[in-house]
N, C-alpha and C. Protein backbone atom coordinates (compact mmCIF):
# COMPACT_ATOMS: atom_id res chain seq x y z
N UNK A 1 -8.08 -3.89 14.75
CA UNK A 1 -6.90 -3.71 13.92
C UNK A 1 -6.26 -5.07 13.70
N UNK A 2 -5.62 -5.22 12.26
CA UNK A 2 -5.59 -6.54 12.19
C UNK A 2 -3.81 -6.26 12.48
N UNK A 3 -3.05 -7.48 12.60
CA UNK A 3 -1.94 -7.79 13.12
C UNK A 3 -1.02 -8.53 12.26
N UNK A 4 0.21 -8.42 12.07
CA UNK A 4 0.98 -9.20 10.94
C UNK A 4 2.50 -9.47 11.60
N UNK A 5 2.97 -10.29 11.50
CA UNK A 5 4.21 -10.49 11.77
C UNK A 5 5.34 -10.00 10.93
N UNK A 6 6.54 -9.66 10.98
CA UNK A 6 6.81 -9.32 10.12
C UNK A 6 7.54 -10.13 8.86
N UNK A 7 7.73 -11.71 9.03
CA UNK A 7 7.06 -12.48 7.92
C UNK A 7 6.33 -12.54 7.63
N UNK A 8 5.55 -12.59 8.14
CA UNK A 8 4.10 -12.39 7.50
C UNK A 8 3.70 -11.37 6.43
N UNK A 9 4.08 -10.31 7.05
CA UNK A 9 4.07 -8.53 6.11
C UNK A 9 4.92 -8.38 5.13
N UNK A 10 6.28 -9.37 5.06
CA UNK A 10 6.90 -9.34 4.07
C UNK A 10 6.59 -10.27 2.68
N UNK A 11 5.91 -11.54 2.93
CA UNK A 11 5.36 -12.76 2.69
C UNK A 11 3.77 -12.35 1.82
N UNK A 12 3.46 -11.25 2.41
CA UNK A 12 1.90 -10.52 2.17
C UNK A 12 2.21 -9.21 2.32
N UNK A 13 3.04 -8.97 1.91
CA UNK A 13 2.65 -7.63 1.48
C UNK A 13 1.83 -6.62 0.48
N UNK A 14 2.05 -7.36 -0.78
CA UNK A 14 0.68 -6.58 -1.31
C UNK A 14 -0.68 -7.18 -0.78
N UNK A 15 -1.18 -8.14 -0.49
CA UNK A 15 -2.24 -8.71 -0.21
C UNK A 15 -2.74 -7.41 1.40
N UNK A 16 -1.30 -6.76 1.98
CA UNK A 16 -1.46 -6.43 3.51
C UNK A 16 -2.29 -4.64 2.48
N UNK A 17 -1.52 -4.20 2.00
CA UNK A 17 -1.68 -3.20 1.08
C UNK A 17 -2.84 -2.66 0.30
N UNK A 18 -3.60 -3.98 0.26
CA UNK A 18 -4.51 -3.92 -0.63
C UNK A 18 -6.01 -3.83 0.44
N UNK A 19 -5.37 -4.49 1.87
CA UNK A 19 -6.57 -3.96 2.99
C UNK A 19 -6.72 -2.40 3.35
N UNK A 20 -5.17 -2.40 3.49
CA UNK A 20 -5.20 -0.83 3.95
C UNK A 20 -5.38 0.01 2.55
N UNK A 21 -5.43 -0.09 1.66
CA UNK A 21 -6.28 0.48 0.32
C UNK A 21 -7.65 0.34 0.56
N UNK A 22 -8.43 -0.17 1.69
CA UNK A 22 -9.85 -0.42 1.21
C UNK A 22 -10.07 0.23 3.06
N UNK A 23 -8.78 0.57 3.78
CA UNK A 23 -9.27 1.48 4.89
C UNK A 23 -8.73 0.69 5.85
N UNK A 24 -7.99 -0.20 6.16
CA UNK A 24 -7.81 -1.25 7.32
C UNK A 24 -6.70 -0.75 7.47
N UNK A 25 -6.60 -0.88 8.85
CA UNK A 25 -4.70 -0.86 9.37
C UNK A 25 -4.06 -1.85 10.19
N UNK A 26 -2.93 -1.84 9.50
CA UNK A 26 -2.22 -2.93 10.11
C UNK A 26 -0.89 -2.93 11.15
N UNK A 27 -1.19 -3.70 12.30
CA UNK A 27 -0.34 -3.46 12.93
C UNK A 27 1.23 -4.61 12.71
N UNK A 28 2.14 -4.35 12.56
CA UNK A 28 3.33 -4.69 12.13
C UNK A 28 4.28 -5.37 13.40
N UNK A 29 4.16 -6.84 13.82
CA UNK A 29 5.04 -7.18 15.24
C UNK A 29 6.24 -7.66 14.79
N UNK A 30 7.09 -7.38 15.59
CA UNK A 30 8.54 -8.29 15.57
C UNK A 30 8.44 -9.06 17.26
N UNK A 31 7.87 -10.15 16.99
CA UNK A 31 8.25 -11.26 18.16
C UNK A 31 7.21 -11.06 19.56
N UNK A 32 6.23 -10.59 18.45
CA UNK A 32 5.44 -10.00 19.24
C UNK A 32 4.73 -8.73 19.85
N UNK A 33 5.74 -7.88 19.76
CA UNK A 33 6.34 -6.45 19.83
C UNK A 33 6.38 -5.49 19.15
N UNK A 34 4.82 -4.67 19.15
CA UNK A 34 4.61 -4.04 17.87
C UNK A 34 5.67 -2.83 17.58
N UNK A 35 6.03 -2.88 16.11
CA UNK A 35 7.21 -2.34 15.68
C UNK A 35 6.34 -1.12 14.73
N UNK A 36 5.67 -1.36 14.28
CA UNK A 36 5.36 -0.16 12.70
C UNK A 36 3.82 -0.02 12.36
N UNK A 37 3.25 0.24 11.97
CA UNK A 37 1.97 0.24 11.95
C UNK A 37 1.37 0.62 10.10
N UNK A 38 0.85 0.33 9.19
CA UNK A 38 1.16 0.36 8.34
C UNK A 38 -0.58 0.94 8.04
N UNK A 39 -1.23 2.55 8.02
CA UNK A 39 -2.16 3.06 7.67
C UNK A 39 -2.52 3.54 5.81
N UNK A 40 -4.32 3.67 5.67
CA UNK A 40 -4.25 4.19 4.99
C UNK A 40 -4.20 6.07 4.61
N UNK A 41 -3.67 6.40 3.85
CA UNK A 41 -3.50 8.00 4.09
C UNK A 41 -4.78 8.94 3.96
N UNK A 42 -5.24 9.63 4.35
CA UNK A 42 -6.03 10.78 4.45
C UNK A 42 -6.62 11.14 2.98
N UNK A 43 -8.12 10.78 2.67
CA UNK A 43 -8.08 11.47 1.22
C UNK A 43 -8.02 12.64 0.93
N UNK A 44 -7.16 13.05 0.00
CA UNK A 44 -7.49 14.09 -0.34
C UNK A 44 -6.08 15.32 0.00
N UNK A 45 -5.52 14.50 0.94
CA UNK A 45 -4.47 14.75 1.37
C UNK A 45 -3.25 14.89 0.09
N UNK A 46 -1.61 16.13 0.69
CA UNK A 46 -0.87 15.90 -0.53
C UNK A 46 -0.24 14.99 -0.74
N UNK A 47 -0.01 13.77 0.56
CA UNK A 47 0.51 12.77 0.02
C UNK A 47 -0.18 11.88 -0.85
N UNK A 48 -1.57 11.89 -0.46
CA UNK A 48 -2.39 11.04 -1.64
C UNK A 48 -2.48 11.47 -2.72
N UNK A 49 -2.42 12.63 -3.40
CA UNK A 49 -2.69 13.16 -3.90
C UNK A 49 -0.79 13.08 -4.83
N UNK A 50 0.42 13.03 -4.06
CA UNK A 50 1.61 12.65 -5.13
C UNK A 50 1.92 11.27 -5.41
N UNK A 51 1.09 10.23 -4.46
CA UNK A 51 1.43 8.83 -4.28
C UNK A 51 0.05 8.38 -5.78
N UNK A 52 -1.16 9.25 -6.20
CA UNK A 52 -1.95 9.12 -7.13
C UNK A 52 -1.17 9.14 -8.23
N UNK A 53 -0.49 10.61 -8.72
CA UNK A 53 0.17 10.63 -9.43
C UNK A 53 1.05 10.24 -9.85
N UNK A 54 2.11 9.74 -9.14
CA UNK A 54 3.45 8.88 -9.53
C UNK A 54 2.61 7.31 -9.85
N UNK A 55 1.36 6.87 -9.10
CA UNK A 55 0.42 5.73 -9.81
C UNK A 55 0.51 5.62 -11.17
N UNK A 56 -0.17 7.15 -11.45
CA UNK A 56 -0.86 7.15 -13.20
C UNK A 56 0.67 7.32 -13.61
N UNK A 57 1.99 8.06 -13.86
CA UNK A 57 2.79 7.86 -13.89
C UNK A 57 3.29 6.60 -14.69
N UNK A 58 3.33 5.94 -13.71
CA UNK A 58 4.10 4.29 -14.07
C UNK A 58 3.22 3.91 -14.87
N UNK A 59 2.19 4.09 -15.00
CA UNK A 59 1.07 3.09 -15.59
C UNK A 59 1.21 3.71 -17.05
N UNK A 60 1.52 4.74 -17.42
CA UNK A 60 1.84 5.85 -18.42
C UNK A 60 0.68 6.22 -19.07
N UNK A 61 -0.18 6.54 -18.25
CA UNK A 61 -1.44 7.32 -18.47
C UNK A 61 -1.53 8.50 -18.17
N UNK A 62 -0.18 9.52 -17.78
CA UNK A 62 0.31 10.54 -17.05
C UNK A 62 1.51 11.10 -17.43
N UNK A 63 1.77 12.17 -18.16
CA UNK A 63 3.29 12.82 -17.84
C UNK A 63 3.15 14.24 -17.58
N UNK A 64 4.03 14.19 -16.58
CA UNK A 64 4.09 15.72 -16.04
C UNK A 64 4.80 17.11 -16.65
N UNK A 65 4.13 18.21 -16.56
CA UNK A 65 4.97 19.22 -17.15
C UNK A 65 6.14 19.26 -16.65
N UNK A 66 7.69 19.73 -17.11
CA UNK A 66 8.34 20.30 -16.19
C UNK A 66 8.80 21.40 -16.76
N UNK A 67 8.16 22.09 -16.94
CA UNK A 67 8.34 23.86 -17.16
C UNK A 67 7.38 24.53 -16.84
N UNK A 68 7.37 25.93 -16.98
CA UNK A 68 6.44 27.01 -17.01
C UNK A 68 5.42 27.04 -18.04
N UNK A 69 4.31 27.33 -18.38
CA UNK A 69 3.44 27.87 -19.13
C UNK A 69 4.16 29.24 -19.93
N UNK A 70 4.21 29.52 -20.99
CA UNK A 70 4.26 30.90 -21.35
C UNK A 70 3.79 32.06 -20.60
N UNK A 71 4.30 33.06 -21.13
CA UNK A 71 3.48 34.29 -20.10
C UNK A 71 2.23 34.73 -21.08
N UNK A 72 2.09 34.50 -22.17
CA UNK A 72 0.59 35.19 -22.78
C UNK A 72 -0.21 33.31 -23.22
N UNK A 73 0.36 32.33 -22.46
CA UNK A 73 -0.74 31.43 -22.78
C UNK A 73 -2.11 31.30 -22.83
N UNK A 74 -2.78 32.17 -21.64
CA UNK A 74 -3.94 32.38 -21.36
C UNK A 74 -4.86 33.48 -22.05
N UNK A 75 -3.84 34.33 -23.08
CA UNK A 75 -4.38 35.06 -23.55
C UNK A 75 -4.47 34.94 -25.56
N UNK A 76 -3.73 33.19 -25.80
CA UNK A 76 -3.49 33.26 -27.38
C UNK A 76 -4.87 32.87 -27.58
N UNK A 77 -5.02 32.76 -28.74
CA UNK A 77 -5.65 33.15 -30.11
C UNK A 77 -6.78 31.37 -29.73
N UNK A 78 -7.39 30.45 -29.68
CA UNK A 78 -7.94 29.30 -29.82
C UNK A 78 -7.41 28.95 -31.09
N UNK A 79 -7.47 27.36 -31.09
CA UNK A 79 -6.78 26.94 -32.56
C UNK A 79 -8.58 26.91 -33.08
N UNK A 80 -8.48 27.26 -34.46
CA UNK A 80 -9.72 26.75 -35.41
C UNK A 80 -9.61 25.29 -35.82
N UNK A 81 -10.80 25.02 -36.05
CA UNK A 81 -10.82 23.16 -36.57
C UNK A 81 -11.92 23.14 -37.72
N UNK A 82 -11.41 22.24 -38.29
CA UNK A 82 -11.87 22.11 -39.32
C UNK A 82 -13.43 21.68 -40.11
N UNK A 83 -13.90 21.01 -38.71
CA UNK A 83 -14.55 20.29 -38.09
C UNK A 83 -15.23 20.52 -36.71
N UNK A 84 -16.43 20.43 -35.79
CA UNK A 84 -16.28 20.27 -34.57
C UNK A 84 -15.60 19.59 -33.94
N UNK A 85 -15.97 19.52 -32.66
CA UNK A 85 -15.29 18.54 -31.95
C UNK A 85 -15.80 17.01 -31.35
N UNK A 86 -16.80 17.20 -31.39
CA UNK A 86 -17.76 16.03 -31.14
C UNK A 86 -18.05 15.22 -32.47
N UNK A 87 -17.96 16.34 -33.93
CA UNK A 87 -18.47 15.40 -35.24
C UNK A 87 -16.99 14.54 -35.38
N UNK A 88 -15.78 15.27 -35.09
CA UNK A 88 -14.52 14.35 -35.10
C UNK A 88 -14.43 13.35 -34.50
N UNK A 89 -14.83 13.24 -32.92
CA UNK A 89 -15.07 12.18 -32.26
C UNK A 89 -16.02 11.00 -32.77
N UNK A 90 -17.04 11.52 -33.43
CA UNK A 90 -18.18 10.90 -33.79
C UNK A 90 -17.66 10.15 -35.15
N UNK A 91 -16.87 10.68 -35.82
CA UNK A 91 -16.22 10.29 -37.08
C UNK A 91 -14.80 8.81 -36.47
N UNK A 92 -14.40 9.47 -35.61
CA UNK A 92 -13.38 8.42 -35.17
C UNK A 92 -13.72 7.13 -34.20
N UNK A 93 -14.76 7.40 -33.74
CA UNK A 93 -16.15 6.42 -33.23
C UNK A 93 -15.99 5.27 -34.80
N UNK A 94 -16.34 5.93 -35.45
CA UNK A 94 -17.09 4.75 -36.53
C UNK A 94 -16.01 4.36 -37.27
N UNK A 95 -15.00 5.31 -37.27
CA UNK A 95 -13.49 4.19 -38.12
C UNK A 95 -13.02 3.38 -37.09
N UNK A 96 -13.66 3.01 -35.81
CA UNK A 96 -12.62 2.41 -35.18
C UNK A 96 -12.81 0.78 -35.25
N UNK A 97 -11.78 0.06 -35.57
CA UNK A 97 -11.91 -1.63 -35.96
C UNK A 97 -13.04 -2.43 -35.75
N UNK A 98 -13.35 -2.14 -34.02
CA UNK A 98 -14.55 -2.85 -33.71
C UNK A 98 -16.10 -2.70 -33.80
């Protein structure tokens, strides 16, 4: 287990963050005297699993519902298209700039 002072941990902190992202833990001293211990979380787990999301979140690749679904959502009608769905993709493939 690797060891950090807590200048050190404040000084490096993302750099400390980015070990324990890849599985390392760190132990946290004040004067020697270990104070905190700073792990990575459990995959799969619900904290990983709300600490993921508030990720994509910020990054704004993510927004969350905050309501209910309807009560006959699961039972409306499919929208029709005009088009498939893959020839649209395939169409917006080839207009795209590059």
């Amino acid at each position: 287990m690797t060891t950090a002072s807590i200048t050190q941990a404040k000084n490096n902190l993302s750099k400390l963050i980015k070990r324990v992202r890849h599985g390392e833990s760190i132990l946290i001293l004040d004067r020697n005297v270990p104070v905190a211990r700073l792990e990575p979380l459990p995959p799969g787990g619900r904290d990983a699993d709300e600490a993921r999301l508030l990720d994509l979140e910020r990054r704004g690749l993510l927004k969350r519902g905050t309501g209910k679904l309807p009560k006959d959502f699961w039972t409306r009608p499919l929208p029709k298209f005009k088009k498939s769905v893959v020839q649209a993709l395939l169409d917006e493939r080839n207009e795209a700039p590059w």
